[in-house]
Structure formats: C-alpha cells, structure tokens
N, C-alpha and C. Protein backbone atom coordinates (compact mmCIF):
# COMPACT_ATOMS: atom_id res chain seq x y z
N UNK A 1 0.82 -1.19 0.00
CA UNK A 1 0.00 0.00 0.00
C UNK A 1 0.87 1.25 0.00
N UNK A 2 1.66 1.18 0.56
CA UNK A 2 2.66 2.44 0.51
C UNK A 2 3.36 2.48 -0.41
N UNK A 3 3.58 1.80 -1.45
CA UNK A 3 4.23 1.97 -2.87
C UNK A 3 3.11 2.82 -3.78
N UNK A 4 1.70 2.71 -3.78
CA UNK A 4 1.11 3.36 -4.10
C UNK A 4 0.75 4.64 -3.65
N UNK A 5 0.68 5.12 -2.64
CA UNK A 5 0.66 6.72 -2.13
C UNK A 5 2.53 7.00 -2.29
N UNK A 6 3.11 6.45 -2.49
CA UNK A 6 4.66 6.93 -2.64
C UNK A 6 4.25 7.10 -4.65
N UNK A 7 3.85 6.82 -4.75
CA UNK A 7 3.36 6.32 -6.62
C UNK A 7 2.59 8.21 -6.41
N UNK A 8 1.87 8.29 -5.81
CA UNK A 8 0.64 9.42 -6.00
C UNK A 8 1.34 10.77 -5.61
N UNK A 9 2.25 10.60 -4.40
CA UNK A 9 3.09 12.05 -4.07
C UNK A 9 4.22 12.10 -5.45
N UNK A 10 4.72 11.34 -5.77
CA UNK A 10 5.69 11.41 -6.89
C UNK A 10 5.01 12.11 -8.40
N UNK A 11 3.96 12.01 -8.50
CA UNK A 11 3.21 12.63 -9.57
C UNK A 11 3.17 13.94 -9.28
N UNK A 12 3.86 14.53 -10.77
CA UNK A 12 4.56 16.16 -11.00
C UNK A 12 4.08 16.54 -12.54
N UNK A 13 3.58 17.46 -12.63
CA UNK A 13 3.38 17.71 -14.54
C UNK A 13 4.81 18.35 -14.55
N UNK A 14 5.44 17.22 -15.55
CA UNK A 14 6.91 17.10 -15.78
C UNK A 14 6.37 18.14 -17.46
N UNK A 15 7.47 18.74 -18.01
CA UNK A 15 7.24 19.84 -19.27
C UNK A 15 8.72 20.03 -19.60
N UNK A 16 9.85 19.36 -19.07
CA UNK A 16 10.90 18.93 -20.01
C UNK A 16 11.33 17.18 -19.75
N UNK A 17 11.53 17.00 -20.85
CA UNK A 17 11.93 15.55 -21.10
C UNK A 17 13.14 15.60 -22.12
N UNK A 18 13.68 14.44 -21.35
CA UNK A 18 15.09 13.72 -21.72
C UNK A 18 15.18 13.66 -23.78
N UNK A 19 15.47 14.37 -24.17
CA UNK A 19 15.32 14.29 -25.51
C UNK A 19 15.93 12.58 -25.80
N UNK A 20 17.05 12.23 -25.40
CA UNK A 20 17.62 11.26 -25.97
C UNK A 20 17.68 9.65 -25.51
N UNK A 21 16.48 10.01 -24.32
CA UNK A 21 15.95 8.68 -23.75
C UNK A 21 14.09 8.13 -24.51
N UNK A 22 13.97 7.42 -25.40
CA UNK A 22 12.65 7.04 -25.75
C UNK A 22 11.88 6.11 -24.76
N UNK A 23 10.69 6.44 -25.01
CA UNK A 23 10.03 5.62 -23.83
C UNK A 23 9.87 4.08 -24.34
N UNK A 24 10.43 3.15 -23.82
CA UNK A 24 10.99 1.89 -23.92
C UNK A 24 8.97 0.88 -24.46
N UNK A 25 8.90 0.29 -25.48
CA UNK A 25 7.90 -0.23 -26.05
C UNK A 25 6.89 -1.05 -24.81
N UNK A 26 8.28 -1.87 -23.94
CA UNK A 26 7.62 -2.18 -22.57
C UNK A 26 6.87 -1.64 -21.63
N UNK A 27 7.26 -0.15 -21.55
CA UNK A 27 6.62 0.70 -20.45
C UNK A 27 5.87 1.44 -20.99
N UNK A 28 5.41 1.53 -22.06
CA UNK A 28 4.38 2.14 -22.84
C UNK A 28 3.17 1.17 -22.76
N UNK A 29 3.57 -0.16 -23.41
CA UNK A 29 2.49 -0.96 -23.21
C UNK A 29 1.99 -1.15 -22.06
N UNK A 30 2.53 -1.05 -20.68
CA UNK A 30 2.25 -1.25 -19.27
C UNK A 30 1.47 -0.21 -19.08
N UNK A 31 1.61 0.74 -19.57
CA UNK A 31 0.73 2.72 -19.11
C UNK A 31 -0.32 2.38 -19.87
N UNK A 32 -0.60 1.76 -20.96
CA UNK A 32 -1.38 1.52 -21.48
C UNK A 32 -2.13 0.32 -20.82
N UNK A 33 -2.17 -0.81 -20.86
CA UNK A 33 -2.63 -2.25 -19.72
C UNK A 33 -3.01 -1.22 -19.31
N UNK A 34 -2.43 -0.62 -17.97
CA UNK A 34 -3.30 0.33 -16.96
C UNK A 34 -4.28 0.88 -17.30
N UNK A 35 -4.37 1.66 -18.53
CA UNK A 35 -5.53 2.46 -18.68
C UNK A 35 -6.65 1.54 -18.77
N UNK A 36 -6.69 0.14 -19.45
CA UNK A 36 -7.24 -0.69 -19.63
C UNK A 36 -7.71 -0.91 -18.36
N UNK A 37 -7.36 -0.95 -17.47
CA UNK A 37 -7.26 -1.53 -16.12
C UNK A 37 -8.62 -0.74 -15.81
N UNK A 38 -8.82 0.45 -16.15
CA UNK A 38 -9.78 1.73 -15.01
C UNK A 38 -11.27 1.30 -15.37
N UNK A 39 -12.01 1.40 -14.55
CA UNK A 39 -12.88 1.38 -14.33
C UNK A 39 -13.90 1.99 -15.43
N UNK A 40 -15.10 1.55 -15.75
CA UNK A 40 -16.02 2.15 -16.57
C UNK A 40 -17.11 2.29 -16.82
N UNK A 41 -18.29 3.22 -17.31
CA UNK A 41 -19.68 2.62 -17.21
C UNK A 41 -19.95 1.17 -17.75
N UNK A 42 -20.52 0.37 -17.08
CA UNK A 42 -20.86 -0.30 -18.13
C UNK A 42 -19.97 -1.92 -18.24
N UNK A 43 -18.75 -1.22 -17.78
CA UNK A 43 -17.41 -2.18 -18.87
C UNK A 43 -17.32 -2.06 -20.19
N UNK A 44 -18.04 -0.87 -20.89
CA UNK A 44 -17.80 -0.76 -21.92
C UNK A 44 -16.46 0.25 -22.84
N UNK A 45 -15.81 0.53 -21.77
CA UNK A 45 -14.89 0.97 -21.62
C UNK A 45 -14.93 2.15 -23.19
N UNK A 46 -15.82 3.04 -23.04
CA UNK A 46 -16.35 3.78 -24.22
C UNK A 46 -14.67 5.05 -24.51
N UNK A 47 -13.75 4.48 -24.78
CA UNK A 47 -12.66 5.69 -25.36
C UNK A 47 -11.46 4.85 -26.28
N UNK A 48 -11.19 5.52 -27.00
CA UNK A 48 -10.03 4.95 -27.83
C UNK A 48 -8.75 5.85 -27.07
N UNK A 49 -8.02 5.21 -27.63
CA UNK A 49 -6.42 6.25 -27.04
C UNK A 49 -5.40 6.31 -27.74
N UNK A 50 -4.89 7.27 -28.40
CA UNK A 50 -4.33 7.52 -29.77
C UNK A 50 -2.75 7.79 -29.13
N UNK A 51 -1.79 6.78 -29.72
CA UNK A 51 -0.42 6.82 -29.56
C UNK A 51 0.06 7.63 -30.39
N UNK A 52 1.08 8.78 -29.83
CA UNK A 52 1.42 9.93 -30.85
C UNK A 52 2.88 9.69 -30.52
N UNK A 53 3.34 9.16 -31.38
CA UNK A 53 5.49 8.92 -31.36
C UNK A 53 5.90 10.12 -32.39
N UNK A 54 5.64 10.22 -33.71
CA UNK A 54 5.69 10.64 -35.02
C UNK A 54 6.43 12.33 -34.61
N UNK A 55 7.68 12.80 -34.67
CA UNK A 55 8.02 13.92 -34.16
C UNK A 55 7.40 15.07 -35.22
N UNK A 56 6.83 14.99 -36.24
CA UNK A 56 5.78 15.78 -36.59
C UNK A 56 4.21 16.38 -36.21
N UNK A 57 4.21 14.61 -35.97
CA UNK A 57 2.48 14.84 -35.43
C UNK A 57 2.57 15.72 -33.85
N UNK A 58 3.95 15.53 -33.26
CA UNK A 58 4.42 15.77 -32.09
C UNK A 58 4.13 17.40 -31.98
N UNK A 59 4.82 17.86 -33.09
CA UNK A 59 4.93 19.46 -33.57
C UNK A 59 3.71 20.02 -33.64
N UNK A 60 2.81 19.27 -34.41
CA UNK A 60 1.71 19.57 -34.91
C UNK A 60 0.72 20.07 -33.68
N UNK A 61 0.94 19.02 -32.85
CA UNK A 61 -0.12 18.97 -31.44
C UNK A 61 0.23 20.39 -30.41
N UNK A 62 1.55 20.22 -30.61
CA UNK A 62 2.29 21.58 -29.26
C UNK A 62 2.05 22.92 -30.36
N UNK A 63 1.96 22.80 -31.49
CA UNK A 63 1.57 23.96 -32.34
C UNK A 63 0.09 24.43 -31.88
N UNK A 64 -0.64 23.08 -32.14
CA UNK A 64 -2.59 23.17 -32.12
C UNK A 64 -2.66 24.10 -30.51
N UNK A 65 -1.70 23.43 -29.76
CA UNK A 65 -2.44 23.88 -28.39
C UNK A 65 -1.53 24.29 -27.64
N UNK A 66 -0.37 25.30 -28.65
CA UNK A 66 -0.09 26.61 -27.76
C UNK A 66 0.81 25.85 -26.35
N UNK A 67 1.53 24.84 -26.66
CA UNK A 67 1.95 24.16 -25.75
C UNK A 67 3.39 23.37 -26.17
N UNK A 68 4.30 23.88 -25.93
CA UNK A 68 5.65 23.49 -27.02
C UNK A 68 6.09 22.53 -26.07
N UNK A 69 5.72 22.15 -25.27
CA UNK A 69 6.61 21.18 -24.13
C UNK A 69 6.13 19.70 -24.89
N UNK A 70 5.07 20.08 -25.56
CA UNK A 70 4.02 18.66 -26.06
C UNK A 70 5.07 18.04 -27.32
N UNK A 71 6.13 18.73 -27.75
CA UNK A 71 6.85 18.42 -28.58
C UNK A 71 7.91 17.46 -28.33
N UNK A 72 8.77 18.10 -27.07
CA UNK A 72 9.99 17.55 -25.91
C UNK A 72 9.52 16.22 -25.83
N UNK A 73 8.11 16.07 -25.60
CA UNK A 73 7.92 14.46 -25.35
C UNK A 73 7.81 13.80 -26.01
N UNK A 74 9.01 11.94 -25.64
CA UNK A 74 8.95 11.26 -27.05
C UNK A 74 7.55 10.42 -27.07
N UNK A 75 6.55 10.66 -26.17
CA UNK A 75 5.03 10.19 -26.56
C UNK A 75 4.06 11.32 -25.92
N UNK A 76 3.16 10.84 -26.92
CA UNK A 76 1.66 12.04 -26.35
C UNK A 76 0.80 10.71 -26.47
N UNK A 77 -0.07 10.44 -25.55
CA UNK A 77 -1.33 9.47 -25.59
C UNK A 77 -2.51 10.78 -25.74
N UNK A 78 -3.22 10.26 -26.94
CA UNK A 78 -4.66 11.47 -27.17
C UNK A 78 -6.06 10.58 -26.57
N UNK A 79 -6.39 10.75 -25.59
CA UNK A 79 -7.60 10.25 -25.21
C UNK A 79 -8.68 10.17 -25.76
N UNK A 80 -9.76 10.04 -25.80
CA UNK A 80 -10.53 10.03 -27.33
C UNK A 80 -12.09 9.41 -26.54
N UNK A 81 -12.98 10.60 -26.07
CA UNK A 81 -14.43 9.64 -25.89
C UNK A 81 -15.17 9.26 -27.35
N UNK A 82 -15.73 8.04 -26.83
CA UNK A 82 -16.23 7.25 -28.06
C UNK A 82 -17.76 7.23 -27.74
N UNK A 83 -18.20 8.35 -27.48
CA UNK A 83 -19.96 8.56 -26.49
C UNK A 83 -21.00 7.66 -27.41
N UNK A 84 -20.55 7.26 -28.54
CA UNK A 84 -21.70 6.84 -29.04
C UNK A 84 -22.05 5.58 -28.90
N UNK A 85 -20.68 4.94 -27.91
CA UNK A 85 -20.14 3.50 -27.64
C UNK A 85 -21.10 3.61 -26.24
N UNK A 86 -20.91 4.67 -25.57
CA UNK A 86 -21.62 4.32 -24.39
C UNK A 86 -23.40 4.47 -24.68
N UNK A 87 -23.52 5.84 -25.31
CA UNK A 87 -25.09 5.89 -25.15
C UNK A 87 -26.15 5.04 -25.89
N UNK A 88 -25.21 3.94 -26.41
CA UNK A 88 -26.11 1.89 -26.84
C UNK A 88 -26.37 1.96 -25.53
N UNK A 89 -25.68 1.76 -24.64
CA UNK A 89 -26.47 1.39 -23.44
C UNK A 89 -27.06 2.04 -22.11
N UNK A 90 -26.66 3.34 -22.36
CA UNK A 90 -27.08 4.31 -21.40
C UNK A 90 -27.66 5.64 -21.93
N UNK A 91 -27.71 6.22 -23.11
CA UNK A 91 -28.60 6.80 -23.96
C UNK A 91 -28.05 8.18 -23.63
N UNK A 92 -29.01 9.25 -23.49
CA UNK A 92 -27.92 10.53 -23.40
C UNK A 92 -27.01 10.82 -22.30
N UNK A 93 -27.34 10.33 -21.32
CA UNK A 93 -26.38 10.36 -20.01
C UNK A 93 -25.18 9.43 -20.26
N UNK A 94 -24.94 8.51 -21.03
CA UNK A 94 -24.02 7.96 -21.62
C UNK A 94 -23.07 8.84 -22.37
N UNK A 95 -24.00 8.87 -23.62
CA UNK A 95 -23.24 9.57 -24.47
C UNK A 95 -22.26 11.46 -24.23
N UNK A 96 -23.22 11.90 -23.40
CA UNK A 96 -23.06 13.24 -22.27
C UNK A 96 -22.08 13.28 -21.15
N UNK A 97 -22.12 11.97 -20.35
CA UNK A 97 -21.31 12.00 -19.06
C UNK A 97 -20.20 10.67 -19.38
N UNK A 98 -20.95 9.58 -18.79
CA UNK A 98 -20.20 8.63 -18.96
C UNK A 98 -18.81 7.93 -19.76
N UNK A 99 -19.16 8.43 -21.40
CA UNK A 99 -17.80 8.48 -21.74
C UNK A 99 -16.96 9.27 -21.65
N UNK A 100 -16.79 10.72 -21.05
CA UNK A 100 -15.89 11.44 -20.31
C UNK A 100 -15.60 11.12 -19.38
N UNK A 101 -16.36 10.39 -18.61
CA UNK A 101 -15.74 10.18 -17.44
C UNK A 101 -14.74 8.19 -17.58
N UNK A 102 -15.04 7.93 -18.57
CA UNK A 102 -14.26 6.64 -18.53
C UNK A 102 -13.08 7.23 -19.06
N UNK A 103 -12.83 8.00 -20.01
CA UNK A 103 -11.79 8.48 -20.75
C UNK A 103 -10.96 9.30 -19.92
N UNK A 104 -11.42 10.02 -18.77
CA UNK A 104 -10.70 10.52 -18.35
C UNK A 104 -9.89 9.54 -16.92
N UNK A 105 -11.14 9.02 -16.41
CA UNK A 105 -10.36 7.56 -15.66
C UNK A 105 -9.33 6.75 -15.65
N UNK A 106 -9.13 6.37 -17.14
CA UNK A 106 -8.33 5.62 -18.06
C UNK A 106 -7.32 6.73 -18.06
N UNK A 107 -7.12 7.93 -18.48
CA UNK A 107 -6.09 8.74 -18.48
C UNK A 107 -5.49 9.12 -16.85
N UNK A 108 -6.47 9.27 -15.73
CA UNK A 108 -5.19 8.78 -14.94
C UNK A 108 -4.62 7.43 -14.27
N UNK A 109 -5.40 6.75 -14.42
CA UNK A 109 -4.65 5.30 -14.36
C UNK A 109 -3.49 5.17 -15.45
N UNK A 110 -3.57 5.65 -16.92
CA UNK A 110 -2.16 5.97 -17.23
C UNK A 110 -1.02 7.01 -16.45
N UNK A 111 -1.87 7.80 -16.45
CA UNK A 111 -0.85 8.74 -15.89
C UNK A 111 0.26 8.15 -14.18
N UNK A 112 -0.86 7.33 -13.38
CA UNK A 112 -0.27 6.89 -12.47
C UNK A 112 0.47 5.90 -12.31
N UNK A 113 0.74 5.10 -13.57
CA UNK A 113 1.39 3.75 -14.12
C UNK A 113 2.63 4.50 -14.83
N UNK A 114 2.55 5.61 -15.12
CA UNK A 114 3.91 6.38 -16.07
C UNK A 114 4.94 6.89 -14.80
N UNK A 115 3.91 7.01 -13.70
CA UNK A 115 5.39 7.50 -12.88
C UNK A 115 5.75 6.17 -11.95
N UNK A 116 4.86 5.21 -11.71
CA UNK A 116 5.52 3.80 -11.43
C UNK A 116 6.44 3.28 -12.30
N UNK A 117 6.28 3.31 -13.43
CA UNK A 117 6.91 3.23 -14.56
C UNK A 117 8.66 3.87 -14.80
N UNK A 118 8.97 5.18 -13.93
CA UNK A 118 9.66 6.07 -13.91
C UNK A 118 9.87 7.23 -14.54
N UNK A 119 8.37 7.08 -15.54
CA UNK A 119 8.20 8.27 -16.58
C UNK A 119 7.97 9.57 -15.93
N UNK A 120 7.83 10.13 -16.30
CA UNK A 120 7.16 11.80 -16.32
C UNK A 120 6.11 11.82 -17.46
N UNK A 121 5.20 12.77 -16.81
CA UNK A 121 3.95 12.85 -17.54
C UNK A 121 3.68 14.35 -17.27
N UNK A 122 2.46 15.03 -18.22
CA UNK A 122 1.78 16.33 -18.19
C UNK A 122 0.29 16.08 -18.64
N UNK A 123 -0.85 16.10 -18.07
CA UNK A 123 -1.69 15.97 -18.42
C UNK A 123 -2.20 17.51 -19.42
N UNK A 124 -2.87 17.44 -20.68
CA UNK A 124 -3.10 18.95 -21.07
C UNK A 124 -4.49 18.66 -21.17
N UNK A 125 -4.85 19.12 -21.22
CA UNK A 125 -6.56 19.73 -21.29
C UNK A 125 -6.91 20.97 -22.50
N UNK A 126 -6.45 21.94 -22.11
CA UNK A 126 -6.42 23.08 -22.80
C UNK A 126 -6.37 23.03 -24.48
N UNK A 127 -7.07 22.74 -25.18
CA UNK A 127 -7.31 22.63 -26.67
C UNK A 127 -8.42 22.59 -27.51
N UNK A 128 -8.55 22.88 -28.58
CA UNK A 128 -9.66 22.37 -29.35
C UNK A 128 -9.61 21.26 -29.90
N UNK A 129 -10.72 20.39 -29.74
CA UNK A 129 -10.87 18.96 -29.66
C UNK A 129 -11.22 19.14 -31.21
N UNK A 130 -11.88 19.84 -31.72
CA UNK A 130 -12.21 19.53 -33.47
C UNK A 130 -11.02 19.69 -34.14
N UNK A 131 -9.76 20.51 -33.48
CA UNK A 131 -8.65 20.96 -34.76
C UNK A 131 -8.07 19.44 -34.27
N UNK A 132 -7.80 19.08 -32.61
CA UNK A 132 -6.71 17.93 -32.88
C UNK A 132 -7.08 16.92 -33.60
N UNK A 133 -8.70 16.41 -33.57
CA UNK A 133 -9.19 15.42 -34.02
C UNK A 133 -8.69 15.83 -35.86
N UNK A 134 -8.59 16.88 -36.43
CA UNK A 134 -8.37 17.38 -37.55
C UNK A 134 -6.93 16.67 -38.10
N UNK A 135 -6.13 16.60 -37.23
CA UNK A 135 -4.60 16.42 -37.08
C UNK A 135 -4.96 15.11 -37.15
N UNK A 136 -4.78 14.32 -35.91
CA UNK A 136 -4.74 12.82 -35.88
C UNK A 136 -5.97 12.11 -36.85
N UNK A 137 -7.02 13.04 -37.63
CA UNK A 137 -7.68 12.50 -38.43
C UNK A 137 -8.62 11.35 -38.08
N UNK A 138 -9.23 11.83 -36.92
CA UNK A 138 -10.15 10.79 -36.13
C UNK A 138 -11.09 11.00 -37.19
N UNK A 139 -11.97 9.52 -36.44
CA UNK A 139 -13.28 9.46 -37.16
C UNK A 139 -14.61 10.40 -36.19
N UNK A 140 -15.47 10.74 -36.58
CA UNK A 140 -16.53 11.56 -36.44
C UNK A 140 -17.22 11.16 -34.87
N UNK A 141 -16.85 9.92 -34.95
CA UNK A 141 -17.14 9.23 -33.29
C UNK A 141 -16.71 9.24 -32.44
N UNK A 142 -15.05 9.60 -32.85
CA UNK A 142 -14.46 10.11 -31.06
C UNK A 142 -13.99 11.70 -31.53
N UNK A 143 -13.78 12.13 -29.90
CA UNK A 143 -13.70 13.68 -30.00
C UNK A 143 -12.32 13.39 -28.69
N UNK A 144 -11.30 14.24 -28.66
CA UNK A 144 -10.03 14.30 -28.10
C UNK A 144 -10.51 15.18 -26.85
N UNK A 145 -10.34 14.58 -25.77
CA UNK A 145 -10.38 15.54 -24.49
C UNK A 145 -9.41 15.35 -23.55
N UNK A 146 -8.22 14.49 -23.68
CA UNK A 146 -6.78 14.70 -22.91
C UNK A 146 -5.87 14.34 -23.34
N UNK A 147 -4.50 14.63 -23.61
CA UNK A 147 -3.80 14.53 -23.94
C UNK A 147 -2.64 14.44 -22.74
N UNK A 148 -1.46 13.19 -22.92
CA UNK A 148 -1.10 12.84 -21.81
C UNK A 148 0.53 13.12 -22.28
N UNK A 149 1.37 13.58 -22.11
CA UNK A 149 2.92 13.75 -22.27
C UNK A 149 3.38 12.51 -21.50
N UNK A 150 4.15 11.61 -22.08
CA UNK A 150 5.03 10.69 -21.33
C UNK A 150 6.20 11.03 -21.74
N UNK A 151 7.47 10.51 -20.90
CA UNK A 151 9.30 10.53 -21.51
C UNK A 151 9.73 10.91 -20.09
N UNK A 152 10.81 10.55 -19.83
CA UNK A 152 12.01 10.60 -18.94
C UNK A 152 11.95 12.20 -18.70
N UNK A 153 11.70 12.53 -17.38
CA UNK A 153 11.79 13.65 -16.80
C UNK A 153 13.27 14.63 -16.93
N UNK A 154 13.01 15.38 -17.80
CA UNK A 154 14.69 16.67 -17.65
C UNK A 154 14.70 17.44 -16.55
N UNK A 155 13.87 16.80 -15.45
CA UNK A 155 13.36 18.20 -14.55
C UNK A 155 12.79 17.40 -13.33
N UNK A 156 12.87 18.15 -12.16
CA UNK A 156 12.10 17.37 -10.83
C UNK A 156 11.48 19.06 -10.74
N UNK A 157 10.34 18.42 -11.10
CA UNK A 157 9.50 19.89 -10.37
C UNK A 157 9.27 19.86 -8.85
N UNK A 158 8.97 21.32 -8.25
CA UNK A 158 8.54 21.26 -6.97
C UNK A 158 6.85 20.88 -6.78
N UNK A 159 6.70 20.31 -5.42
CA UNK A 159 5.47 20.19 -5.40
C UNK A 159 4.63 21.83 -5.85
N UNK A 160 3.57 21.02 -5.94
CA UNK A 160 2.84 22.55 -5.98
C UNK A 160 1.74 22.15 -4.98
N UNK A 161 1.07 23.96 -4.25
CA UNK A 161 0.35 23.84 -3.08
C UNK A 161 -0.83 22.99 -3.82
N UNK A 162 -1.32 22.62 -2.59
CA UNK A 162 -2.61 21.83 -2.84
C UNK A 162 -3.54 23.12 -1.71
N UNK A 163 -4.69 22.23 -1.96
CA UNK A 163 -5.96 22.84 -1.08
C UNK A 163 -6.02 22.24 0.21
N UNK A 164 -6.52 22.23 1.22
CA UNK A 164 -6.34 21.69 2.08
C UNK A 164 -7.65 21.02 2.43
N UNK A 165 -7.31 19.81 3.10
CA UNK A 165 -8.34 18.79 2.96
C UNK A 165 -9.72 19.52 3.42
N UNK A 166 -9.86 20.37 4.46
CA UNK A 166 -11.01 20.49 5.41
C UNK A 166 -11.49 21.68 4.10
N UNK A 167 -10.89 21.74 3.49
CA UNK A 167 -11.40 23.20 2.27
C UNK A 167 -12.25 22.31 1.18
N UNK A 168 -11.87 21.32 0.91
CA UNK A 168 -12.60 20.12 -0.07
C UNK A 168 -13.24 18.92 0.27
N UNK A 169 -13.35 18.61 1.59
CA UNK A 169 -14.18 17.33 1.90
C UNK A 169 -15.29 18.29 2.65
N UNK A 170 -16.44 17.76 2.38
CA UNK A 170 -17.67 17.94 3.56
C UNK A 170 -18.57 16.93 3.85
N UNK A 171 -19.22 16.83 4.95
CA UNK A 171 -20.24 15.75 5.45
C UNK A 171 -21.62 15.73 4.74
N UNK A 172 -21.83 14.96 4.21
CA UNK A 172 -22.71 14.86 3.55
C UNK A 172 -23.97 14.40 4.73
C-alpha cells in the first residue's frame, strides 16, 4: 500500500523531457494495460487512445495547443471519448457523461502507471478537440479531451500547493 501513495506524491506535470531517452515499447504498453485496467460505465470501456510517437504529429499537437513542451515528449497518448459506444447502453447520459468520465479515468490510471513506470507525464486539457481530431484524423465518433505527455523527466518539479483537505471534503 505504501508503494502506491509513494506512486501518487511522486506525480509532478513534468514539461521537459530527456530528448535522448525514448520511452521503452515495454513501459508504454504497461501505461497503457493500466488504462485498460480503469474502471467504466458499463465495462464498456467507451474511449479509444491515440499513440502519438511521429516527431511531426508531435509538432503539430504543441503547435494546435499553444503548448511546445508537447513536442519535448517522445510520446503524447490522445484520449478520445467514443460517447456513441456508451449511449447503446445508457442513452444521453451515456453519451453526455459517462464516456468522459471513462476516458478521463483511463487517463489517470495511465498517468499513475507512467510514474511507477519512472516516466514523467503532463496531463493537457487546454485545446480544441475539433482541430486535434483534424490532425490525428479521427473518425466523427471520437472527440479528443486529454492529452497525456510521457518521456524521462529533464526536470524534478517542486510540489505545488494543494488545497487543504477540510477546504474540499464535507459531510454529507
């Protein structure tokens, strides 16, 4: 149990990476398993997840979204809800909630397998989901809502403050 909260304090949005270390095919596939791993409506596990190696497509993405660190990394995972996968069985609250919320599930169960892993990661958010989908040339059924930086950390960031518990839990 304490390898895992030692796993959760170690998580840093890392924004330089080791140019000349690639993320090894093994520990990619493992960040990946994990995502597999997360939980979902359904079990229908409604998201695709788009492997970005290609140091163009790399360019392309830190261009789209104003984010040049997205380049430094030798992988970007593009998260991808597939709502139309969920709302077969759960209808607009499916298609509305549920596959965001599996897609984003799945993205941190990667994210928390990349620094077990010894990776560094950056979760981005910040983009337009129609231009990236434009780029990676998705189909009409999934729409891009995270994008995950993996690669060997150039950098130990400092923590950053958090909130404090009694500010975010209440009794229900």
């Amino acid at each position: 149990m304490n390898d895992f909260f030692a796993t959760l304090r170690r998580r840093h949005s890392v924004r330089h990476y080791q140019s000349d270390m690639p993320v090894e095919s093994e520990k990619l596939h493992a960040v990946l398993e994990s995502a597999l791993s997360a939980p979902s409506a359904g079990d229908l596990q409604a998201y695709q997840i788009g492997v970005v190696e290609n140091a163009e497509h790399r360019h392309a993405l830190a261009q789209e979204t104003d984010q040049a660190f997205i380049e430094q990394a030798p992988v970007c995972l593009v998260f991808c809800t597939d709502a139309e996968r969920s709302a077969i069985t759960f209808g607009e609250r499916g298609r509305e909630l549920y596959a965001l919320q599996d897609a984003t599930i799945a993205a941190a169960y990667a994210q928390l397998a990349a620094v077990a892993a010894g990776l560094g990661s950056a979760w981005v958010g910040y983009f337009n989901s129609q231009e990236v989908g434009r780029l990676l040339n998705l189909p009409p059924n999934l729409q891009a809502i995270a994008i995950l930086t993996l690669g060997y950390p150039a950098e130990l960031p400092e923590p950053t403050s958090r909130r404090h518990i009694n500010d975010v839990v209440f009794q229900a």
